[in-house]
Protein backbone atom coordinates (compact mmCIF):
# COMPACT_ATOMS: atom_id res chain seq x y z
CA UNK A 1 112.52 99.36 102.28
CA UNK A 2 110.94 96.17 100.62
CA UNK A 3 107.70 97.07 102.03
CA UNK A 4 107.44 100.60 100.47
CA UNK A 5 108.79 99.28 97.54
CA UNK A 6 105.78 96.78 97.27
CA UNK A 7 103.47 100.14 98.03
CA UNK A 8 105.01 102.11 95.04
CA UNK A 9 104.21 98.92 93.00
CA UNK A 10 101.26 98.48 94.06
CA UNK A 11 99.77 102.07 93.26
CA UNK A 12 101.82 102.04 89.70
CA UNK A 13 99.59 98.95 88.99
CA UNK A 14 96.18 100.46 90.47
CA UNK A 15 97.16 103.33 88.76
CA UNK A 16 97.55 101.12 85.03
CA UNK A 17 94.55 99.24 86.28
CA UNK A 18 92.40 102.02 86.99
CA UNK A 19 93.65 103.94 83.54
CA UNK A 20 92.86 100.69 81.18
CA UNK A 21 89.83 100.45 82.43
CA UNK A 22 89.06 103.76 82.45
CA UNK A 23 88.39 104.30 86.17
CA UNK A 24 89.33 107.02 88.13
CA UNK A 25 91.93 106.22 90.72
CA UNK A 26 92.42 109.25 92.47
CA UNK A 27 89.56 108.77 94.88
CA UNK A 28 91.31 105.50 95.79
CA UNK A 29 94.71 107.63 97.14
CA UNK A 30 93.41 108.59 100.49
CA UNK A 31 92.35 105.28 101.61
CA UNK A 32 95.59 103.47 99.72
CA UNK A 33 97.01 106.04 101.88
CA UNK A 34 96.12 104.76 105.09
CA UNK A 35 95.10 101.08 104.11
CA UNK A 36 96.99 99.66 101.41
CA UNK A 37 95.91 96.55 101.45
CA UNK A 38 92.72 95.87 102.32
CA UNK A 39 92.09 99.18 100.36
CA UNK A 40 93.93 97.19 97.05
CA UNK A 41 91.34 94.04 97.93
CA UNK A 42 88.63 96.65 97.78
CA UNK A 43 89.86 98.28 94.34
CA UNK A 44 90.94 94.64 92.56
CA UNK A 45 86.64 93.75 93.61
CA UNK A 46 85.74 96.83 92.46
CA UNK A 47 87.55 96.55 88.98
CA UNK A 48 85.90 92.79 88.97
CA UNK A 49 82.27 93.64 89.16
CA UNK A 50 80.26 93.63 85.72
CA UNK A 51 79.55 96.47 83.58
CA UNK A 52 75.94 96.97 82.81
């Protein structure tokens, strides 16, 4: 139960993350999906990298 509690978190906050930022986070569902974290690691460096 804790563990898909941290899940639910963890896509509400991708989710806020991608929306601030104005990302899209759907494409980031099927992966999160089957992955979550390493496919979080992958989204947090891909929210990181500079804007040109």
């Amino acid at each position: 139960m804790n563990y898909i509690g941290l899940l639910v978190w963890i896509f509400i906050w991708m989710f806020d993350q991608a929306r601030v930022r104005g990302k899209n986070v759907l494409l980031w569902l099927l992966p999160f999906a089957l992955a979550p974290l390493p496919t979080l690691m992958l989204f947090i460096l891909f929210l990181q990298r500079k804007v040109k």
